[in-house]
Protein backbone atom coordinates (compact mmCIF):
# COMPACT_ATOMS: atom_id res chain seq x y z
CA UNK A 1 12.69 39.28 -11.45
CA UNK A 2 10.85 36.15 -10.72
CA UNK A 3 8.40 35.47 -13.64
CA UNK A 4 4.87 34.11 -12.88
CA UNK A 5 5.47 30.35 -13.25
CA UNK A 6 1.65 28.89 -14.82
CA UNK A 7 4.02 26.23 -16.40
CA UNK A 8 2.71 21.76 -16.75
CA UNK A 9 6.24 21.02 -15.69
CA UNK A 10 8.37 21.45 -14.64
CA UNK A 11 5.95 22.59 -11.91
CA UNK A 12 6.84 25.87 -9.72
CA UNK A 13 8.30 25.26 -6.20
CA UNK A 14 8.35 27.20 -2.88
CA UNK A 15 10.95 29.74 -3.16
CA UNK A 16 11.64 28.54 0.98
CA UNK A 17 12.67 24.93 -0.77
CA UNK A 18 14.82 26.53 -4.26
CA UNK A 19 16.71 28.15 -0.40
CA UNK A 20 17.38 25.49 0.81
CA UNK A 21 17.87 22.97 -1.96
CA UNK A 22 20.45 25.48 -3.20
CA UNK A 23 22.52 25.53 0.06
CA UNK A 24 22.58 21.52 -0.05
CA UNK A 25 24.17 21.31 -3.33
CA UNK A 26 26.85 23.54 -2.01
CA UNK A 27 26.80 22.08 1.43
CA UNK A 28 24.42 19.17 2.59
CA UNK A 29 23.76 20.18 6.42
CA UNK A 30 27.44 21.25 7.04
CA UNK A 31 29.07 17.50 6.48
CA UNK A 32 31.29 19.08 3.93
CA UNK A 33 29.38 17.37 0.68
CA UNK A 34 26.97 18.36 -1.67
CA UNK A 35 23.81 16.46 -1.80
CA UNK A 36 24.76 15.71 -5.37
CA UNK A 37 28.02 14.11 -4.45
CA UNK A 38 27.00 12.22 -0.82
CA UNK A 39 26.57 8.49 -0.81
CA UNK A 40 23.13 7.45 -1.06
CA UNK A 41 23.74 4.69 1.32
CA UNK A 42 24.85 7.22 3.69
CA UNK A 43 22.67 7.58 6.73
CA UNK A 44 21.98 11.28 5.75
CA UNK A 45 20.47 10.02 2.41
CA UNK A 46 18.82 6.89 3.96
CA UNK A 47 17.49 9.33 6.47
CA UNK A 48 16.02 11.83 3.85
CA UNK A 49 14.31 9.12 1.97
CA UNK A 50 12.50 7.52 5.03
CA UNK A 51 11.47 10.65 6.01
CA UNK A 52 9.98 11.49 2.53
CA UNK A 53 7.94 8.47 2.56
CA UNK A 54 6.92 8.66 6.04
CA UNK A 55 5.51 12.09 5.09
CA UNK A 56 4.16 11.34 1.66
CA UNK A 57 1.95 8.60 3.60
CA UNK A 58 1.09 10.97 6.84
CA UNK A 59 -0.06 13.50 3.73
CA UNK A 60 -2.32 11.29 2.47
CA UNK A 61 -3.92 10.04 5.66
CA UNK A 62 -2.20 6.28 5.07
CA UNK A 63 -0.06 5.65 7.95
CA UNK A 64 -0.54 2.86 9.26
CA UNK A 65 -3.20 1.38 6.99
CA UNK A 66 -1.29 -1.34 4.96
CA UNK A 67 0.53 1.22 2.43
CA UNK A 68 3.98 1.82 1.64
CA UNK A 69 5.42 4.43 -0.22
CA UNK A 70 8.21 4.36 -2.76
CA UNK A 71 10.58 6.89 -5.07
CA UNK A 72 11.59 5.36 -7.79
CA UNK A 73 12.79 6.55 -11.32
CA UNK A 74 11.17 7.13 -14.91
CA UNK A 75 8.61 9.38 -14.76
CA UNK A 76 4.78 8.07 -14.88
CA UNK A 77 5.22 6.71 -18.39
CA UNK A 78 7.44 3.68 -16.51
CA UNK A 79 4.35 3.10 -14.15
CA UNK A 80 2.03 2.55 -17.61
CA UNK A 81 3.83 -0.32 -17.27
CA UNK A 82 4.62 -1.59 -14.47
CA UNK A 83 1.14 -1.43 -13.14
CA UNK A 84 0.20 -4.10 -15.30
CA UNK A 85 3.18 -5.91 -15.31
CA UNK A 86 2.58 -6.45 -11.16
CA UNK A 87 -0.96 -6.45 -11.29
CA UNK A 88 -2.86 -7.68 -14.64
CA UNK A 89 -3.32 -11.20 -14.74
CA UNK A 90 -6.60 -11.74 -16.92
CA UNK A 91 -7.81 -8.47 -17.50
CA UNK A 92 -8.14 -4.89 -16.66
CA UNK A 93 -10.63 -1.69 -16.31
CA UNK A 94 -9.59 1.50 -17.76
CA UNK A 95 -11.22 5.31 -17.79
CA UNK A 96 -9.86 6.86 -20.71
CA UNK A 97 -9.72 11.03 -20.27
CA UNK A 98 -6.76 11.66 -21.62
CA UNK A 99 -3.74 11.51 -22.87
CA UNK A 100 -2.45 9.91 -20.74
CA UNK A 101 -4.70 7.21 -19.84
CA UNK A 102 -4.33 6.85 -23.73
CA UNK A 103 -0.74 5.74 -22.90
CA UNK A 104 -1.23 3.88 -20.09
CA UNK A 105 -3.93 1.70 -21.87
CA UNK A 106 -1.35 0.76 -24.63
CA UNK A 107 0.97 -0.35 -22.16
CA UNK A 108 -1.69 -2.51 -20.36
CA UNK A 109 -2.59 -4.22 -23.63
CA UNK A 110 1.07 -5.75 -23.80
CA UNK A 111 0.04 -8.02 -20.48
CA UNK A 112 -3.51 -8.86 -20.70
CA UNK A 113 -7.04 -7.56 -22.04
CA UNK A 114 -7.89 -4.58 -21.32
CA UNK A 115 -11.48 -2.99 -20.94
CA UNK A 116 -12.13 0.50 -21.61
CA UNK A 117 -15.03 1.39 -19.96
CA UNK A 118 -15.48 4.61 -21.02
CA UNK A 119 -13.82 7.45 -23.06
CA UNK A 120 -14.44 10.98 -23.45
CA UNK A 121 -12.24 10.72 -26.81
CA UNK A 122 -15.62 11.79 -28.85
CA UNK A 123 -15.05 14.92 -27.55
CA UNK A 124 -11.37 15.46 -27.45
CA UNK A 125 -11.29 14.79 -23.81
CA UNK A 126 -13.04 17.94 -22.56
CA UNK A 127 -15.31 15.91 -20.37
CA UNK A 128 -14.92 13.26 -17.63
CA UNK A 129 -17.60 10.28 -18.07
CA UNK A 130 -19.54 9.22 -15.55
CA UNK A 131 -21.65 6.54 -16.48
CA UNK A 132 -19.95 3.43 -16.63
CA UNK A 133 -19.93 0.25 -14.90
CA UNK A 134 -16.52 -1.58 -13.50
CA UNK A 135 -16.10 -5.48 -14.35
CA UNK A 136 -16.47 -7.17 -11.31
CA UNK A 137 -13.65 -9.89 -12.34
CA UNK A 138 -11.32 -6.95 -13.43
CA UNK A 139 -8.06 -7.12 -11.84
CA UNK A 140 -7.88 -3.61 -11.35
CA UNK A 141 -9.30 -0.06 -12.45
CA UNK A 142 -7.34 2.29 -13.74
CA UNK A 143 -8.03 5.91 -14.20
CA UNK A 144 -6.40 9.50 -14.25
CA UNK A 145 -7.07 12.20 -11.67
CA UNK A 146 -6.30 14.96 -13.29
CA UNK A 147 -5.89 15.22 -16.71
CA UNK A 148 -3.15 18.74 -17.30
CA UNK A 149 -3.36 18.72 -21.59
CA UNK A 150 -7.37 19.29 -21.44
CA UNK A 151 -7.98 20.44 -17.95
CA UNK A 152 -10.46 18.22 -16.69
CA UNK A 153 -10.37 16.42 -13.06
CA UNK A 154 -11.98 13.54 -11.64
CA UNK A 155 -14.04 14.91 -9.11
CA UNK A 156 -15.55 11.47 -7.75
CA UNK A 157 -13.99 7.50 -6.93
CA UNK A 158 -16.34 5.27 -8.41
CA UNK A 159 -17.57 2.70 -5.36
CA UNK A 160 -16.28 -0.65 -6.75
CA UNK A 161 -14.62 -3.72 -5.07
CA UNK A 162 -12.47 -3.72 -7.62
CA UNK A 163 -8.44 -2.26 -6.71
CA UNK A 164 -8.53 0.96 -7.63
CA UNK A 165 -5.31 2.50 -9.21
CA UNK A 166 -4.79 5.77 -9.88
CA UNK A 167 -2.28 8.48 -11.93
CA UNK A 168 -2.45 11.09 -9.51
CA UNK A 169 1.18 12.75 -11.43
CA UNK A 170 -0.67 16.49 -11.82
CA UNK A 171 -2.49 17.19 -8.44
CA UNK A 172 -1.14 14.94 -5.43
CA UNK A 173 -1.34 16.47 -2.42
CA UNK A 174 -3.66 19.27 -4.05
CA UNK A 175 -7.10 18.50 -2.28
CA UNK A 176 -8.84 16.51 0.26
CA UNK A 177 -9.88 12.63 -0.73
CA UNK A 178 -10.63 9.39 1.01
CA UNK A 179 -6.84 7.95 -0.49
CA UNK A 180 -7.79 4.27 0.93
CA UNK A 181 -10.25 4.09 -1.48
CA UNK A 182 -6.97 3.67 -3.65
CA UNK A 183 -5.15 0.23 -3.93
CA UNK A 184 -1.76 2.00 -5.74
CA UNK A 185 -1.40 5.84 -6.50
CA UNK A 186 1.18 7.17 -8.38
CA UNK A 187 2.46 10.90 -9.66
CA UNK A 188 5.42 11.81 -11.22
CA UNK A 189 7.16 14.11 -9.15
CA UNK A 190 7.54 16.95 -11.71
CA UNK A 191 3.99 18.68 -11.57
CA UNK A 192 3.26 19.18 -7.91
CA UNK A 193 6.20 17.81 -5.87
CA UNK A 194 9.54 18.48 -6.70
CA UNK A 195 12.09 18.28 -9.83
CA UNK A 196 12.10 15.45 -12.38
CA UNK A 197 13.46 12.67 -11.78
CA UNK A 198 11.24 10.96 -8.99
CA UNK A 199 7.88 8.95 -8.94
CA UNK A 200 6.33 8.66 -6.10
CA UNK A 201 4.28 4.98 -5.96
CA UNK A 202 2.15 4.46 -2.55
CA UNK A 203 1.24 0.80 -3.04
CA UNK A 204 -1.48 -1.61 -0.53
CA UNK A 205 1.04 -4.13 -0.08
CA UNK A 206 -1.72 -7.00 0.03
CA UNK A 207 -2.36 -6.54 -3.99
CA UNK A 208 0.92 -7.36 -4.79
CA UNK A 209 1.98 -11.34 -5.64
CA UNK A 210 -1.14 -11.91 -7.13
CA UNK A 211 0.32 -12.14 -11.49
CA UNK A 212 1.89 -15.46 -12.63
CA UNK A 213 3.96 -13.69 -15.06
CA UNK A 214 8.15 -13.17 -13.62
CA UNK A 215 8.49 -9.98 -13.41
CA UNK A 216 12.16 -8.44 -14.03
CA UNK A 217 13.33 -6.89 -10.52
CA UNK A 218 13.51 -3.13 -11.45
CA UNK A 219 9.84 -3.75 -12.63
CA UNK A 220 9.06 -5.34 -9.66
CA UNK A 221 7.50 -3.63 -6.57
CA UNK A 222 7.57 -6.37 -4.18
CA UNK A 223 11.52 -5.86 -4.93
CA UNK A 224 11.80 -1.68 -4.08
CA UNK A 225 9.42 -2.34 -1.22
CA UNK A 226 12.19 -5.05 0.14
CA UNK A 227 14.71 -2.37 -0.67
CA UNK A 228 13.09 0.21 1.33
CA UNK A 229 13.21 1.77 -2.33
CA UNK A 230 17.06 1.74 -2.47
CA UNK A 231 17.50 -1.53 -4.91
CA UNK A 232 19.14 1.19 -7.11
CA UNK A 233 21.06 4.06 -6.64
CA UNK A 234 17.54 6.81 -6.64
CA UNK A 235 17.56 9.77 -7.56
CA UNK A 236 18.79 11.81 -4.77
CA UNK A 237 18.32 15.32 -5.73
CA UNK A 238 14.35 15.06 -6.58
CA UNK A 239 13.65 12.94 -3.58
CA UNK A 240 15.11 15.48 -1.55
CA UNK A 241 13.30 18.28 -2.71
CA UNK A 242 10.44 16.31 -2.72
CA UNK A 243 10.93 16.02 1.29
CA UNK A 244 11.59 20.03 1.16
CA UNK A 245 8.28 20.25 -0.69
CA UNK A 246 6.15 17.73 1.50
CA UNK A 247 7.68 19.51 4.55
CA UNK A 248 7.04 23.49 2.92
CA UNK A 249 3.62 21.47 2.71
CA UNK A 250 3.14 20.38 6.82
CA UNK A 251 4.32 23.69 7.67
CA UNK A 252 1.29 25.32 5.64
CA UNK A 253 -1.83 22.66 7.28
CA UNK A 254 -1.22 20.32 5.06
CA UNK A 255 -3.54 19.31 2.32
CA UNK A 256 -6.55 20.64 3.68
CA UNK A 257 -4.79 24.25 3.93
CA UNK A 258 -3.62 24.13 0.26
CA UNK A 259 -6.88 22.93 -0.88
CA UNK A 260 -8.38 26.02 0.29
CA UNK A 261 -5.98 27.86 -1.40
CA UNK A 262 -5.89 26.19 -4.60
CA UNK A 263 -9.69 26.67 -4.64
CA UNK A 264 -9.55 30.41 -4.37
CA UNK A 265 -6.88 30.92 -7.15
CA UNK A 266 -9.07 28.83 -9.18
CA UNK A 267 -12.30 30.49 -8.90
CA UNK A 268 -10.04 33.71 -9.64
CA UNK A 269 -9.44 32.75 -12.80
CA UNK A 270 -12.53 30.76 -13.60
CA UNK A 271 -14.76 33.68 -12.95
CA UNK A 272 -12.63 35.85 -15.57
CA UNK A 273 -12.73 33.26 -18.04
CA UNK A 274 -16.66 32.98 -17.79
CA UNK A 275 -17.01 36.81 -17.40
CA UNK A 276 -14.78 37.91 -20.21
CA UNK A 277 -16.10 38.19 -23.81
CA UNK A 278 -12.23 37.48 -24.91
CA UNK A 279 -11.93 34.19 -23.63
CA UNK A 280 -13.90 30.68 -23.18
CA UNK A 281 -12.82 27.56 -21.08
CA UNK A 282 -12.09 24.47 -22.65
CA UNK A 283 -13.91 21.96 -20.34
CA UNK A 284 -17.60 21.34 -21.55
CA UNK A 285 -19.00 21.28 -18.02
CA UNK A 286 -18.26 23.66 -15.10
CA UNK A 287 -17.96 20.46 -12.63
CA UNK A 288 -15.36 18.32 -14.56
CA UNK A 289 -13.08 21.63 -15.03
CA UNK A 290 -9.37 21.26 -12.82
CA UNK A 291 -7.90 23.51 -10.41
CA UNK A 292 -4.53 22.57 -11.37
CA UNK A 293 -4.80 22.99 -15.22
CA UNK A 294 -6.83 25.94 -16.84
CA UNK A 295 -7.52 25.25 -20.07
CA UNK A 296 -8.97 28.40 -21.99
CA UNK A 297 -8.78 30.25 -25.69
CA UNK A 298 -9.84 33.56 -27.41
CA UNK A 299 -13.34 34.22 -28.85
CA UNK A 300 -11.58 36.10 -31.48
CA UNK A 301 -7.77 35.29 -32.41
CA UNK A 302 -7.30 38.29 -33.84
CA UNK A 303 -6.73 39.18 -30.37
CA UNK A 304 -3.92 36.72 -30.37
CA UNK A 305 -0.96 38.77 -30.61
CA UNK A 306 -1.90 41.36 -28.08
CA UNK A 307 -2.69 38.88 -25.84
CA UNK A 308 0.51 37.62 -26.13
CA UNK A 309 2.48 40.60 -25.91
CA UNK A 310 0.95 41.40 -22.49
CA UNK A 311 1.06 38.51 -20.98
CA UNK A 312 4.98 38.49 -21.54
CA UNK A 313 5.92 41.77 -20.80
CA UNK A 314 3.92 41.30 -17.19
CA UNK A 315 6.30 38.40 -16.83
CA UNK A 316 3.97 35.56 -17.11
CA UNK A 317 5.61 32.12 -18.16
CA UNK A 318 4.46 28.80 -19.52
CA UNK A 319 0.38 30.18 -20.94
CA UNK A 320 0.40 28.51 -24.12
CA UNK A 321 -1.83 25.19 -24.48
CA UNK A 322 -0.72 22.08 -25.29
CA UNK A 323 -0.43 21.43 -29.25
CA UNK A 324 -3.14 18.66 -29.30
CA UNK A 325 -5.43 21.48 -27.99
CA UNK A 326 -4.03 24.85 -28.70
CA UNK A 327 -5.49 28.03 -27.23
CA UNK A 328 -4.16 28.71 -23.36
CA UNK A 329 -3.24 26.51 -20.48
CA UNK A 330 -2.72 28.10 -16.87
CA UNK A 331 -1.23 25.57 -14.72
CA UNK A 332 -1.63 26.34 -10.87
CA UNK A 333 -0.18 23.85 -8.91
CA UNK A 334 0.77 24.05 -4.87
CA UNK A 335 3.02 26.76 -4.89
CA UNK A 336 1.57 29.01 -7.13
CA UNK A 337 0.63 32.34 -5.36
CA UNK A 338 -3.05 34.03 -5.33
CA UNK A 339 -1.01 37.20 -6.41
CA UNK A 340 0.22 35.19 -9.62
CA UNK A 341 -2.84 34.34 -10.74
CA UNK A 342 -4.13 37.53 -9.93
CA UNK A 343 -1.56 39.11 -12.51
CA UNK A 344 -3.30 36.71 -15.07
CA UNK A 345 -6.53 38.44 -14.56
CA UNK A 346 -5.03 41.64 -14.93
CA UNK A 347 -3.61 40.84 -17.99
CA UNK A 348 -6.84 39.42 -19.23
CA UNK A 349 -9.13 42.25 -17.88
CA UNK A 350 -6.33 44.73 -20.27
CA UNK A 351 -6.68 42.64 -23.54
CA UNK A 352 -10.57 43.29 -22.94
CA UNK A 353 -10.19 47.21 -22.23
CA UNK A 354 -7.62 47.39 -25.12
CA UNK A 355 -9.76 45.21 -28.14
């Protein structure tokens, strides 16, 4: 039986793209190769990764508008970096939420200064700040959309001149924004997209050559742009998927149609968190709390156990919290059903009836 996948990431895929990403290992469209084994400089593999950046761009409403889109390899963590290695010359503006932005701040301090202009650390990250002002001689602002360990979401782009740069690893393609308000965006593949293995980079090509610094060519993105993202061998499997994914996605309307839906699973299991006596959210403030990442514990941990218990035996994977915060995490990204989350509240609405 398939279990009820609220896992960080790995994220859950469409059961349509496990189909047909199984039949192109064994068989890659009939040529007699596996995806896994085909030349990536084969026009079916040059094909596949055009079309996913084509579509990641059409997604995101930047065709057309000075942006190109990349796949390249390791993970967001590698983008800490190069970010500032392309882009920070004198200094740089960074919103701390997270974790993560944690990590990508002590990567930017290796290149340059770095301004943090605000930080919701005195409260272990269960809020996003708000007031702050940008540097207006920054070289670029960094911040996090969507913050998965604590559950909180950047509901508004600050209006700066400054670039704007953006993790976006944990909700891409998740909801409706004005994207060209972003200079570079990038998301692991792993949490809304596809398997591990691919990072997806959508870069304004006109803030790029701007550092004095030589930058090495894998850290370079004036170098994978020239390369149409092939300067190495990428990683074929992900980046396929990824195309499966963005194309499970068209099919569906597109962001605005999973927005809708992502909304309604999350006021699902918002409402029960706020309604029942067992359980209370982690993010201080109803407006900074994300869709993709419930963050939630017990009133009473006596409760623990039982908890537990149901929640596995209805087949529910991936609940527990993050160690840094403990308690619950319910992680709903794109292709998480209604019905899943529904079994959640079920389970919930039992461990109340059964206390």
């Amino acid at each position: 039986m398939k279990k009820h996948n609220f896992s960080p990431g790995p994220c859950i895929l469409p059961q349509s793209v496990f189909e047909k990403a199984s039949r192109a290992v064994l068989d890659y469209h009939g040529i007699g190769l596996s995806i896994l084994e085909m030349s990536h400089r084969s026009k079916e593999f040059v094909d596949v990764m055009e079309q996913a950046r084509e579509l990641a761009l059409e997604h995101l409403g930047l065709q057309n508008k000075g942006y190109k889109a990349l796949f390249l390899q390791g993970g967001a963590s590698t983008e800490f970096l190069m970010v500032a290695y392309n882009l920070l010359e004198n200094k740089a503006a960074y919103l701390n939420t997270g974790t993560w932005s944690n990590k990508a701040i002590k990567e930017a301090k290796l290149f340059g200064e770095v301004v943090e202009v605000a930080s919701s650390k005195d409260a272990n990250f269960n809020y996003i700040p708000k007031d702050y002002s940008i540097p207006s001689d920054a070289d670029y602002f960094h911040c996090t959309s969507n913050n998965t360990i604590f559950g909180t979401q950047l509901q508004s782009i600050p209006n700066t001149e400054v670039p704007i740069v953006c993790d976006m690893s944990s909700d891409i393609f998740s909801r409706e924004m004005d994207f060209s308000k972003f200079s570079l965006i990038y998301a692991g593949a792993q949490k809304n997209m596809g398997p591990a293995g691919a990072t997806l980079v959508v870069i304004k090509e006109d803030i790029l050559g701007k550092v004095s610094r030589v930058i090495p060519s894998m850290m370079d993105y004036k170098v994978h742009l020239g390369k149409d993202s092939m300067f190495n061998t990428p990683p074929v499997f992900s980046v396929y998927v990824s195309l499966l994914t963005l194309e499970w996605l068209k099919e569906l309307g597109g962001i605005p149609a999973i927005e809708k839906i992502n909304t309604a699973k999350a006021e699902l299991l918002y409402n029960e968190i706020d309604r029942n006596p067992l359980f209370k959210g982690f993010a201080a403030q109803i407006e900074d709390r994300s869709p993709m990442n419930a963050t939630f514990s017990l009133t009473d941990e006596s409760a623990k156990d039982r908890f537990d218990t149901l929640w596995n035996g209805a087949g529910i994977n991936g609940l527990n919290g993050h160690r840094s915060v403990g308690g619950y995490r319910a992680s709903m990204y794109n292709a998480l059903t209604l019905d899943s989350v529904q079994v959640l509240v079920d389970v919930m609405q039992e461990a109340e009836r059964t206390a």
